[in-house]
Protein backbone atom coordinates (compact mmCIF):
# COMPACT_ATOMS: atom_id res chain seq x y z
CA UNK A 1 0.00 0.00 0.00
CA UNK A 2 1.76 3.54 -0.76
CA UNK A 3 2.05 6.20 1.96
CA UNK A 4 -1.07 7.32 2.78
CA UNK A 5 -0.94 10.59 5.16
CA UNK A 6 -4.43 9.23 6.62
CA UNK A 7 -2.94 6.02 7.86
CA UNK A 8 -0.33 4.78 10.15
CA UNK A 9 1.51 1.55 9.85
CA UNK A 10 1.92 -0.32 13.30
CA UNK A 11 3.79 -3.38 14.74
CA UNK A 12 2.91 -5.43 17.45
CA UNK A 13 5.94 -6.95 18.30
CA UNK A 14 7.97 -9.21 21.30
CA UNK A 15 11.05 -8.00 23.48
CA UNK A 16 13.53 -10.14 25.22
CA UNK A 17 15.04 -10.51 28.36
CA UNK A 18 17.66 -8.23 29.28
CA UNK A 19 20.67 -10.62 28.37
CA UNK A 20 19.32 -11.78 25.25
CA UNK A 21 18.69 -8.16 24.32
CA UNK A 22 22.45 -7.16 25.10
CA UNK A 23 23.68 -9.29 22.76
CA UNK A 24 21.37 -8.59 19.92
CA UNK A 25 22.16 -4.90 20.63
CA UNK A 26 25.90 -5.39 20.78
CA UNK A 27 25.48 -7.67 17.88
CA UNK A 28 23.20 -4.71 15.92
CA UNK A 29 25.99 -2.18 17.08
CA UNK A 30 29.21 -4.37 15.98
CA UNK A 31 27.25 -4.80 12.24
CA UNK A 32 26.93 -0.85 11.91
CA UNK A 33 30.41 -0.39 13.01
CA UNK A 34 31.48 -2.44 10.24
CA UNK A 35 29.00 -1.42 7.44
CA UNK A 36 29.19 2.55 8.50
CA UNK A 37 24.81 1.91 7.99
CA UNK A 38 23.45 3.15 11.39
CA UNK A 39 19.42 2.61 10.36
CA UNK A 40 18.50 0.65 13.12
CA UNK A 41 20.90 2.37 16.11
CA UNK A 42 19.93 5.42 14.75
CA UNK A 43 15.73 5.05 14.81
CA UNK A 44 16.34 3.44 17.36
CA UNK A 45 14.30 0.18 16.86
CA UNK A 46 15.16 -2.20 19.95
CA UNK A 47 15.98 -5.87 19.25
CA UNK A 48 11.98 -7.36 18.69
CA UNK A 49 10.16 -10.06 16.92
CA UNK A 50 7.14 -8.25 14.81
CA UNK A 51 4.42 -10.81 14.86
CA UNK A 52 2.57 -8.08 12.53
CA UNK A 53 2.03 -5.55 10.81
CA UNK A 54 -0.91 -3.24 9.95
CA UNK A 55 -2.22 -0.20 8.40
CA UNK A 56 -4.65 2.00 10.56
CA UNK A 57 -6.37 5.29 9.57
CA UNK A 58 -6.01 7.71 12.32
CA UNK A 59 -9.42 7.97 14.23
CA UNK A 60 -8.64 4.21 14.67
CA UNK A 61 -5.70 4.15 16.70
CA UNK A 62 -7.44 3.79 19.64
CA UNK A 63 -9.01 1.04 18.92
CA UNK A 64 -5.87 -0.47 17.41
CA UNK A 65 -4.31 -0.20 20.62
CA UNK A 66 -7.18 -1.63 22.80
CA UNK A 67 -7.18 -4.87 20.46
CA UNK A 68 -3.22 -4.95 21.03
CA UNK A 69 -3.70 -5.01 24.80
CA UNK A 70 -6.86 -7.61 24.80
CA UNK A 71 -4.08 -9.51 22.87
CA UNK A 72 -1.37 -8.90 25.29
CA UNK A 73 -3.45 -8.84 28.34
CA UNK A 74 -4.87 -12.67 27.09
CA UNK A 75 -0.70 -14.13 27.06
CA UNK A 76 -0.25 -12.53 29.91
CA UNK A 77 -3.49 -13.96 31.78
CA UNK A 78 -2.29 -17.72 30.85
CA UNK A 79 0.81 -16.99 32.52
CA UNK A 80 2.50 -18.45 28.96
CA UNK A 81 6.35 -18.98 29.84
CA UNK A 82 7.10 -18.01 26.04
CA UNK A 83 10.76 -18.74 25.04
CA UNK A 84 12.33 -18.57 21.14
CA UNK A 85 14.97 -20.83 19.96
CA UNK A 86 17.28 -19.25 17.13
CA UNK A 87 18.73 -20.83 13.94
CA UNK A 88 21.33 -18.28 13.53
CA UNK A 89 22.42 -15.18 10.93
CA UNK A 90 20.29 -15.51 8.01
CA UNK A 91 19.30 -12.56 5.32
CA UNK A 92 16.81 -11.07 3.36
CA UNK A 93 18.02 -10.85 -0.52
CA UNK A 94 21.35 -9.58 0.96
CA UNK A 95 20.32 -6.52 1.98
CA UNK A 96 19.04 -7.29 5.08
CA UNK A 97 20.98 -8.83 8.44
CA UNK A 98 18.98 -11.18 10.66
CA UNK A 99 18.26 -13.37 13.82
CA UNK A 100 16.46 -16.74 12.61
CA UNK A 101 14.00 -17.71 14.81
CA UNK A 102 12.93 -21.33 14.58
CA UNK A 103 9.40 -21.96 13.72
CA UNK A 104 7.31 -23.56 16.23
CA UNK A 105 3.73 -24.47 16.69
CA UNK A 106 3.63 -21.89 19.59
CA UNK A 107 4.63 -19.26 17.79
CA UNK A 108 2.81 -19.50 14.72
CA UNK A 109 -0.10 -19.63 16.71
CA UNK A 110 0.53 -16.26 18.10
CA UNK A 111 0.98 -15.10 14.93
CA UNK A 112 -2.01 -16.71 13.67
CA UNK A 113 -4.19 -15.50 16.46
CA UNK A 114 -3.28 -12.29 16.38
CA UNK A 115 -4.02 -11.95 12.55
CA UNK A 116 -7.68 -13.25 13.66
CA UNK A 117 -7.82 -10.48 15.71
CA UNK A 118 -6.77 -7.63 13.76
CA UNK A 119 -7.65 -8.29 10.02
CA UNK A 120 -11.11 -8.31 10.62
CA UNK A 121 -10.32 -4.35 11.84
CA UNK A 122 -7.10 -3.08 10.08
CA UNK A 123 -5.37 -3.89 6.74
CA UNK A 124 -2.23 -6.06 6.71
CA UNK A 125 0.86 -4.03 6.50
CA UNK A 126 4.27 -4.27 4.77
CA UNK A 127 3.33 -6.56 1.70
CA UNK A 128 1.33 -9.24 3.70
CA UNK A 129 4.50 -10.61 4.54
CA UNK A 130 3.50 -10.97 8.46
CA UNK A 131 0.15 -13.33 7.49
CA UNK A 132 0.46 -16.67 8.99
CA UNK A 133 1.20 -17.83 5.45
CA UNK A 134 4.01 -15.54 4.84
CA UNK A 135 5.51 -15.24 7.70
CA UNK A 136 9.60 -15.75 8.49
CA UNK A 137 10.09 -15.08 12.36
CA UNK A 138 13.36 -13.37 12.27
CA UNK A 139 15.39 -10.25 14.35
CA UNK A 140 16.59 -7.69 12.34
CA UNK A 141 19.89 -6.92 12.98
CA UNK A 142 20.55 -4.72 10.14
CA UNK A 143 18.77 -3.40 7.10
CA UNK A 144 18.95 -1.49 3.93
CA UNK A 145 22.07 -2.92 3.02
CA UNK A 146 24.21 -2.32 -0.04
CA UNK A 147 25.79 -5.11 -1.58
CA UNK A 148 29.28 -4.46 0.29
CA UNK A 149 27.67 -3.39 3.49
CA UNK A 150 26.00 -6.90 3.21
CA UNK A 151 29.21 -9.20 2.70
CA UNK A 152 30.76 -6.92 5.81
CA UNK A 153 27.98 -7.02 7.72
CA UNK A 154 27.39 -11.01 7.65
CA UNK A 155 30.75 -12.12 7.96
CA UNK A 156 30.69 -9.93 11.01
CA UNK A 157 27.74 -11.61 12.31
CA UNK A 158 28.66 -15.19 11.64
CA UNK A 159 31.40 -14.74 13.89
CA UNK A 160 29.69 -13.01 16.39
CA UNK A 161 28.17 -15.04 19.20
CA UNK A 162 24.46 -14.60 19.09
CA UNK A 163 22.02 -16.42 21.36
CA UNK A 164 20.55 -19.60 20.88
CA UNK A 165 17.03 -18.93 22.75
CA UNK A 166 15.28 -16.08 24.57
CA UNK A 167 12.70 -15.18 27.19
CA UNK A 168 9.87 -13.41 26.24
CA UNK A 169 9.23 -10.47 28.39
CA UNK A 170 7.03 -8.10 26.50
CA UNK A 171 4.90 -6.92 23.62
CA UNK A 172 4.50 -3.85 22.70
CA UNK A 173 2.14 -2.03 19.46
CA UNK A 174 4.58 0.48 18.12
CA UNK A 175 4.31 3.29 15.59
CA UNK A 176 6.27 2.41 12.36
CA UNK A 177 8.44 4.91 10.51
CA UNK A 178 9.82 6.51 12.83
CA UNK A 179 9.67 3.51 15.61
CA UNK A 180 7.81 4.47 18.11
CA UNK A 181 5.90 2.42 21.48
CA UNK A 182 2.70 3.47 21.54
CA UNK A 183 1.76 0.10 24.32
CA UNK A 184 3.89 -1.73 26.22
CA UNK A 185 2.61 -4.75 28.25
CA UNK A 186 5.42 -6.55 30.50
CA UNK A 187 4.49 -10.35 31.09
């Protein structure tokens, strides 16, 4: 969908627990270092997992964001212990830098039920590509790449030591473009 000035593209998205989130951060940090591109440290987009994204027209932010915390609220009422396991650096088309997350019946059933939720209100965002049928669970560690920045960028990451699983603390709906938390609901 092209920019719209009437609508707003959100993410509802997962943090980690602290250590898991140093890493990714030093791991996001050490990347731009190499590469000289700052896009993420400089938006400042924390280490997440989007589980989706939609397009909302203003007047229905509000109810965006009571549908994210009815979401939230409902993983946080079954007490859900959720954990990710990682597959390691992967990348999108070379020009983007990023955390596999390994697929599991868990987690495509938050992705699933959250789609239930929210398409029948808001638009899917950013292609479709976060639909359950679409959907590759990853971290972005770096994006909009350039072909060098790329080969820099993931030999720097292979040899960086990246978790292997994480703790789910958080989700959170955030403003896209700039990043911005508009909810944040700690498990």
């Amino acid at each position: 969908m092209p920019k719209n000035p009437l609508y707003d593209t959100y993410a509802v998205t997962l943090y980690f627990d602290s250590h898991t989130n140093e890493l990714i951060l030093e791991a996001m940090k050490d990347i731009a270092a190499v590469t000289g591109n700052n896009y993420m440290l400089d938006n400042s987009v924390p280490p997440h997992l989007s589980l989706g994204l939609f397009h909302a027209e203003e007047e229905k932010a509000g109810e965006m964001e009571k549908l994210f915390c009815e979401f939230a609220e409902s993983l946080k009422s079954k007490g859900t212990n959720l954990a990710l396991n990682f597959n390691g650096p992967d990348n999108f088309a070379d020009k983007v830098i990023f955390l596999s997350v390994k697929r599991d019946e868990s987690l495509m059933k938050l992705n699933r039920d959250l789609h239930q939720l929210f398409l029948p209100h808001f638009e899917a965002g950013d292609n479709r590509n976060y639909l359950p049928e679409n959907w590759v669970p990853h971290i972005a560690l770096a994006v909009k790449l350039d072909h060098q920045q790329f080969e820099k960028g993931f030999e720097t990451v292979n040899s960086f030591p990246l978790p292997k699983s994480a703790k789910i603390t958080s989700a959170t709906l955030a403003r896209c473009n700039p990043y911005n938390e508009v909810s944040l609901i700690i498990f």
